[in-house]
N, C-alpha and C. Protein backbone atom coordinates (compact mmCIF):
# COMPACT_ATOMS: atom_id res chain seq x y z
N UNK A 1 0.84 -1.18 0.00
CA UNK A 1 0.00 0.00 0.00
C UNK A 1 0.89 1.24 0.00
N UNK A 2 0.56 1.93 -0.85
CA UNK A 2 1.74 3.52 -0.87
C UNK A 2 0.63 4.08 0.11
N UNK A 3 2.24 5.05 0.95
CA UNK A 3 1.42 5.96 1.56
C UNK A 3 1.66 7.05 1.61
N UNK A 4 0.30 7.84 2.35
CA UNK A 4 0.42 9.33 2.15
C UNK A 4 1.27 10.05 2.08
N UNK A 5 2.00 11.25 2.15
CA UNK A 5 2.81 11.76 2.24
C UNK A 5 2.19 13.34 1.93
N UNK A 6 2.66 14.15 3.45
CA UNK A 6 2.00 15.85 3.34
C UNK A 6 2.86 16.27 1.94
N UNK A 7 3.26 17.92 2.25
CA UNK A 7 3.93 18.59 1.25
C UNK A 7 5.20 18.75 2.04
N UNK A 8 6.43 18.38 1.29
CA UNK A 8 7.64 18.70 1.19
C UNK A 8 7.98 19.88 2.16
N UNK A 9 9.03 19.99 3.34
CA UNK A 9 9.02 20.87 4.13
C UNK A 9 10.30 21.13 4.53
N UNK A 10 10.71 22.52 4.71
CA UNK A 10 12.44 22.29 5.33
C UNK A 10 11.67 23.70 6.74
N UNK A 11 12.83 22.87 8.02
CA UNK A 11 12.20 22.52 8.95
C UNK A 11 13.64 23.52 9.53
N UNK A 12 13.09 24.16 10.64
CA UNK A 12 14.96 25.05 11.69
C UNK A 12 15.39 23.28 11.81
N UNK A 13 16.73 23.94 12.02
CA UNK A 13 17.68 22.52 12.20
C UNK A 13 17.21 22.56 13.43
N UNK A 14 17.27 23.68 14.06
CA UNK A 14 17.74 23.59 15.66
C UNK A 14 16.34 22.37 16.78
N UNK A 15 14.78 23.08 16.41
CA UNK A 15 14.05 22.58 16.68
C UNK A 15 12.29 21.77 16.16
N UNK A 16 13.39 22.05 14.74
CA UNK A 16 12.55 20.73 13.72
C UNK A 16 10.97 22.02 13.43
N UNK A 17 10.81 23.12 13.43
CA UNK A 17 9.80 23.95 13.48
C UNK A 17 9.48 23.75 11.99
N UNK A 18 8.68 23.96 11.58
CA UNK A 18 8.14 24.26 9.83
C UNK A 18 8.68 25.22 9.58
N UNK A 19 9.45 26.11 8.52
CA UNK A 19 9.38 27.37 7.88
C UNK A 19 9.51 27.54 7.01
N UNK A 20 9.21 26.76 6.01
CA UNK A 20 9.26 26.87 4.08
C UNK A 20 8.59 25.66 4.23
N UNK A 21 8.03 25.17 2.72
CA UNK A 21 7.64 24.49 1.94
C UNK A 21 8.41 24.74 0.48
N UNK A 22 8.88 23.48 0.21
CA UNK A 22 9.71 23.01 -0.57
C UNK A 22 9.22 23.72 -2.25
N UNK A 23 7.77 24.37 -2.62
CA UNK A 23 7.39 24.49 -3.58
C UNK A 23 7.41 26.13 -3.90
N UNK A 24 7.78 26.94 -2.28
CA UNK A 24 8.52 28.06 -2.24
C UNK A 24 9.69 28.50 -3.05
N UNK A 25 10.47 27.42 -2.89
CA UNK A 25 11.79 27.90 -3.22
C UNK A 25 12.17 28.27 -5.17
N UNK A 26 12.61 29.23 -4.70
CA UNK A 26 12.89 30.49 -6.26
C UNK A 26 14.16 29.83 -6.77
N UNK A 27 15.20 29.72 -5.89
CA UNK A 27 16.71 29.64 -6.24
C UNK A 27 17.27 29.07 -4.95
N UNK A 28 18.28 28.42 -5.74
CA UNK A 28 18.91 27.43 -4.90
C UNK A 28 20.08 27.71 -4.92
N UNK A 29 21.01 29.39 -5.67
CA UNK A 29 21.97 29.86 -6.07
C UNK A 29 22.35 30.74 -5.08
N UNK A 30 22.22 30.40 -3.87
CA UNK A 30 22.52 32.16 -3.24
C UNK A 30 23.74 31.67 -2.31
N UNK A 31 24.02 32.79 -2.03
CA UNK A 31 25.31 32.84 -0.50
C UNK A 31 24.32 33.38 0.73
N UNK A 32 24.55 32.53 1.18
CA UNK A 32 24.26 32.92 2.92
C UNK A 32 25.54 33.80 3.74
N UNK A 33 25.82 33.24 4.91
CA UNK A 33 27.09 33.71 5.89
C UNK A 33 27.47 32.78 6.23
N UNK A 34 26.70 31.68 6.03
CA UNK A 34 27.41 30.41 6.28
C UNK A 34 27.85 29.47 5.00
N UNK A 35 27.62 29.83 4.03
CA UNK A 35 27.57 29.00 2.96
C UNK A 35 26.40 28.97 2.19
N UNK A 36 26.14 28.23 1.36
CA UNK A 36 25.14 27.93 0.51
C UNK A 36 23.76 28.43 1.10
N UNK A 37 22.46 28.93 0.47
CA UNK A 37 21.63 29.64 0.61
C UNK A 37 20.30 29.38 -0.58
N UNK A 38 18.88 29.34 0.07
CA UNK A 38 18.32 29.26 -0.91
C UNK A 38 17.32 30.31 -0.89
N UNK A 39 16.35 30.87 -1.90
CA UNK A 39 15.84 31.97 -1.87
C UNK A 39 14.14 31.43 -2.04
N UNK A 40 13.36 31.99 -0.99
CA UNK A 40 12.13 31.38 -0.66
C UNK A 40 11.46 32.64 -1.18
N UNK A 41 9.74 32.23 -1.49
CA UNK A 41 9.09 33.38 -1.65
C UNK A 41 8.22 33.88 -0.69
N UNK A 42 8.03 32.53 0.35
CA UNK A 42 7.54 32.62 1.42
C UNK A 42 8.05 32.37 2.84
N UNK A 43 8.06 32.23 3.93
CA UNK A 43 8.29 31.92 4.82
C UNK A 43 7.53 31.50 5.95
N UNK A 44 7.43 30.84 6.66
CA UNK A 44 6.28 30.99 8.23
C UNK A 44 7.09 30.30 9.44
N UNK A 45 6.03 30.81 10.43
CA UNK A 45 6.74 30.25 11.58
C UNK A 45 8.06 30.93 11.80
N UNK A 46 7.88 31.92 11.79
CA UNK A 46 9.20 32.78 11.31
C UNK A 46 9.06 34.24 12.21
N UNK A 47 10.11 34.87 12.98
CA UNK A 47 10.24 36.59 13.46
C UNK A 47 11.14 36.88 12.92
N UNK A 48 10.84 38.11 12.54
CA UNK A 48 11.73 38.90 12.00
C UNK A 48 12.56 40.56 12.88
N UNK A 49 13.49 40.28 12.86
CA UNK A 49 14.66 41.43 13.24
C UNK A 49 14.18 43.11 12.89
N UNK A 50 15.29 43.54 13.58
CA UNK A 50 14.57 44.71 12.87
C UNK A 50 15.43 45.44 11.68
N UNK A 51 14.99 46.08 10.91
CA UNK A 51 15.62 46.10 9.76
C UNK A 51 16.45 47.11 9.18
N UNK A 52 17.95 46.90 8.54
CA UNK A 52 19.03 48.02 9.11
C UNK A 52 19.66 47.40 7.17
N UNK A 53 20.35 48.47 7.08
CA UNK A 53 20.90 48.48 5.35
C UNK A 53 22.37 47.41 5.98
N UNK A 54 22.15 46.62 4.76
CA UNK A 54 23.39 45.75 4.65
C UNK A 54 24.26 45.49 3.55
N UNK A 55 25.45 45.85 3.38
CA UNK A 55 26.00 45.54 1.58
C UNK A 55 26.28 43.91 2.00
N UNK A 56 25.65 43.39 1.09
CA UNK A 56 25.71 42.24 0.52
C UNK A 56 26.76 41.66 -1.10
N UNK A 57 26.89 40.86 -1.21
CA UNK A 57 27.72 40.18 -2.50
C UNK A 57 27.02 41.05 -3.90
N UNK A 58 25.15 41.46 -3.79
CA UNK A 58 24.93 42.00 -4.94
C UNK A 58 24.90 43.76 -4.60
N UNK A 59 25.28 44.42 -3.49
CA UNK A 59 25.27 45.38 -3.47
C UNK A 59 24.15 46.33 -2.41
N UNK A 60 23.92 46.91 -1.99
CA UNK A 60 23.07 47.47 -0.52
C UNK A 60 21.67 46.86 -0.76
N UNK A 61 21.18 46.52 0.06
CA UNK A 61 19.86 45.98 0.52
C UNK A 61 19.42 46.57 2.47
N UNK A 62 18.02 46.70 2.20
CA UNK A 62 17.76 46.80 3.61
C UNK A 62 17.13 45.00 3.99
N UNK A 63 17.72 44.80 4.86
CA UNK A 63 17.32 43.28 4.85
C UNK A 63 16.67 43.48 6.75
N UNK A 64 16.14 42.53 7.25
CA UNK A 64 15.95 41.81 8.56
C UNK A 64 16.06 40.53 8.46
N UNK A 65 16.65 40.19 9.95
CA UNK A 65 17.11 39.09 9.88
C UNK A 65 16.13 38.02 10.59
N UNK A 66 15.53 36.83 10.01
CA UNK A 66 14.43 35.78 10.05
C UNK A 66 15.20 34.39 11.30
N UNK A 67 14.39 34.84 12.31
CA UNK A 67 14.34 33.88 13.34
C UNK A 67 13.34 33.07 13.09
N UNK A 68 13.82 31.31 13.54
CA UNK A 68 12.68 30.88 14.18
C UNK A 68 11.78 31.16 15.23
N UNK A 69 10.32 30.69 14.97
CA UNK A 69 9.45 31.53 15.88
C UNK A 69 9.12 30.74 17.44
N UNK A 70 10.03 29.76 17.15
CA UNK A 70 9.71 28.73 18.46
C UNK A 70 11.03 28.78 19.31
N UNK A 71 12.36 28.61 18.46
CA UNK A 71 13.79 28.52 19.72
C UNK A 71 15.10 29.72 18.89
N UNK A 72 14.32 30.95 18.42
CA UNK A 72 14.81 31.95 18.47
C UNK A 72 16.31 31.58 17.48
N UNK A 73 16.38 31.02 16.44
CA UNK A 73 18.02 30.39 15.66
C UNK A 73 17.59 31.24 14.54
N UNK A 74 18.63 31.99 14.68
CA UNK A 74 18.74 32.84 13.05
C UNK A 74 19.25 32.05 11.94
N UNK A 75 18.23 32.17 11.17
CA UNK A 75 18.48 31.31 10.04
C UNK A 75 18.08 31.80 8.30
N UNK A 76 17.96 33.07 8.21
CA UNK A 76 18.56 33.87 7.10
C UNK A 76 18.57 35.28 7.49
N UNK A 77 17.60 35.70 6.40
CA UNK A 77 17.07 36.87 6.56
C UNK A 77 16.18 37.31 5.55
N UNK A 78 15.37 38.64 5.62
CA UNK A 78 14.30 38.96 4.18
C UNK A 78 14.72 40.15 3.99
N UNK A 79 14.45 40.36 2.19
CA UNK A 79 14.94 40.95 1.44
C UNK A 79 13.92 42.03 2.17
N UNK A 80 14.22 43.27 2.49
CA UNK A 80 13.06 44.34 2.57
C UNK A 80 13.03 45.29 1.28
N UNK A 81 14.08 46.08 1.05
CA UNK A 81 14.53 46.06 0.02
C UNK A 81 15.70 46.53 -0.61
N UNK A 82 15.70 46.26 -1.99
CA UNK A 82 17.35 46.48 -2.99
C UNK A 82 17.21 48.07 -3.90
N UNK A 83 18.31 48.18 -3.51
CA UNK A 83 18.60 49.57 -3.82
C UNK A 83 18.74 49.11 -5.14
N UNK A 84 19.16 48.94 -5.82
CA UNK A 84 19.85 48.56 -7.41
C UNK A 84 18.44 47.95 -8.27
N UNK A 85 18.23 48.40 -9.16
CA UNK A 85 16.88 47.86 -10.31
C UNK A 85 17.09 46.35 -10.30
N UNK A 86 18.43 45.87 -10.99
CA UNK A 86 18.52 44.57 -11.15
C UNK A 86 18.06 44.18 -9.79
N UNK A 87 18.02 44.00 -8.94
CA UNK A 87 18.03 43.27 -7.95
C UNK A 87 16.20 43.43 -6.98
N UNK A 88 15.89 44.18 -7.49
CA UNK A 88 14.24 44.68 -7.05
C UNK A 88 13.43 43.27 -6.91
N UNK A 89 13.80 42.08 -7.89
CA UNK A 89 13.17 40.86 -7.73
C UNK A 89 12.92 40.23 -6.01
N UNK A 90 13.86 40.71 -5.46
CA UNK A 90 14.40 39.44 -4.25
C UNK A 90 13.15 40.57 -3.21
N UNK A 91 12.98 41.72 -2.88
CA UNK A 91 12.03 42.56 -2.09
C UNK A 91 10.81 41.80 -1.47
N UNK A 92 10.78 41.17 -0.35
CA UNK A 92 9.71 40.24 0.23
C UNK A 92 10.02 39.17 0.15
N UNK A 93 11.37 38.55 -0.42
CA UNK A 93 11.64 37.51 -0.52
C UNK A 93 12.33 37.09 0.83
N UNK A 94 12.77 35.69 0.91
CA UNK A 94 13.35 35.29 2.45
C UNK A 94 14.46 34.53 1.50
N UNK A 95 15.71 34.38 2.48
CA UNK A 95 17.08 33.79 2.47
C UNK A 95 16.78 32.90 3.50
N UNK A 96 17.37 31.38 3.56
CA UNK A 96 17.42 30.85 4.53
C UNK A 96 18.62 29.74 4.15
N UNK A 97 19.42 30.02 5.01
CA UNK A 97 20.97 29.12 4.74
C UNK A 97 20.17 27.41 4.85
N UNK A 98 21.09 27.03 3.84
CA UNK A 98 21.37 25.40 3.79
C UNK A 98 21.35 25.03 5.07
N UNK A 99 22.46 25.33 6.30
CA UNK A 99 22.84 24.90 6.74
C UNK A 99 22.29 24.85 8.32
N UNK A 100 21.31 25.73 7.94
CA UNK A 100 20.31 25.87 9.23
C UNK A 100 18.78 25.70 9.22
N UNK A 101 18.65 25.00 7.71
CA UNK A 101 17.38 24.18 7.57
C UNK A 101 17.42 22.76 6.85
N UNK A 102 15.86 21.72 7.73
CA UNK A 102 16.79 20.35 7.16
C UNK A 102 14.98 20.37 6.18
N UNK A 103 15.80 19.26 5.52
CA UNK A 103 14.34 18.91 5.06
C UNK A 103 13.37 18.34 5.50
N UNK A 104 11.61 17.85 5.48
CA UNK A 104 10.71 17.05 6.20
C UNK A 104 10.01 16.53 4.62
N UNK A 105 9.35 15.05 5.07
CA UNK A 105 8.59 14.74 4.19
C UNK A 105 9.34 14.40 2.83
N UNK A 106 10.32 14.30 2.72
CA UNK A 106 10.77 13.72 0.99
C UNK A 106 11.09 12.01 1.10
């Protein structure tokens, strides 16, 4: 008998919380601070920092930085927004490192 299976989920490492769904994700091309980074369009289960200009690899952004909403582990941050035209895409978008989210459900 096959069985069910919810929707695809990447989860805080720290305390297994929900905060993406796997059908979110834009890009799988980004830099974090820790390494590898993927670019969500959504997020949940999620607080956010308060929000201060940061130069980044593509150039100034006002970003905040995205806690889990259950054991407080920073684990990216959201685009608030990009100074530069090219870059206007990522604005509401969320960063969340590889390395501080696991996957659920695959």
């Amino acid at each position: 008998m096959e069985q069910l299976m919810g929707p695809r989920l990447y989860s805080c490492c720290n305390c297994r919380n929900h905060v993406s769904l796997h059908d979110d994700v834009i890009s799988k091309a980004f830099q974090g601070r820790n390494g590898r980074a993927f670019l969500f369009s959504h997020a949940m289960n999620v607080a956010l920092g308060p929000k201060e200009d940061r130069y980044l690899l593509t150039g100034l952004h006002t970003v905040a930085d995205v806690y889990c909403a259950d054991c407080r582990e920073v684990l990216g941050w959201k685009y608030e927004r990009a100074y530069e035209a090219s870059q206007k895409y990522k604005e509401g978008k969320f960063i969340l490192e590889k390395a501080k989210i696991v996957k659920e459900n695959w």
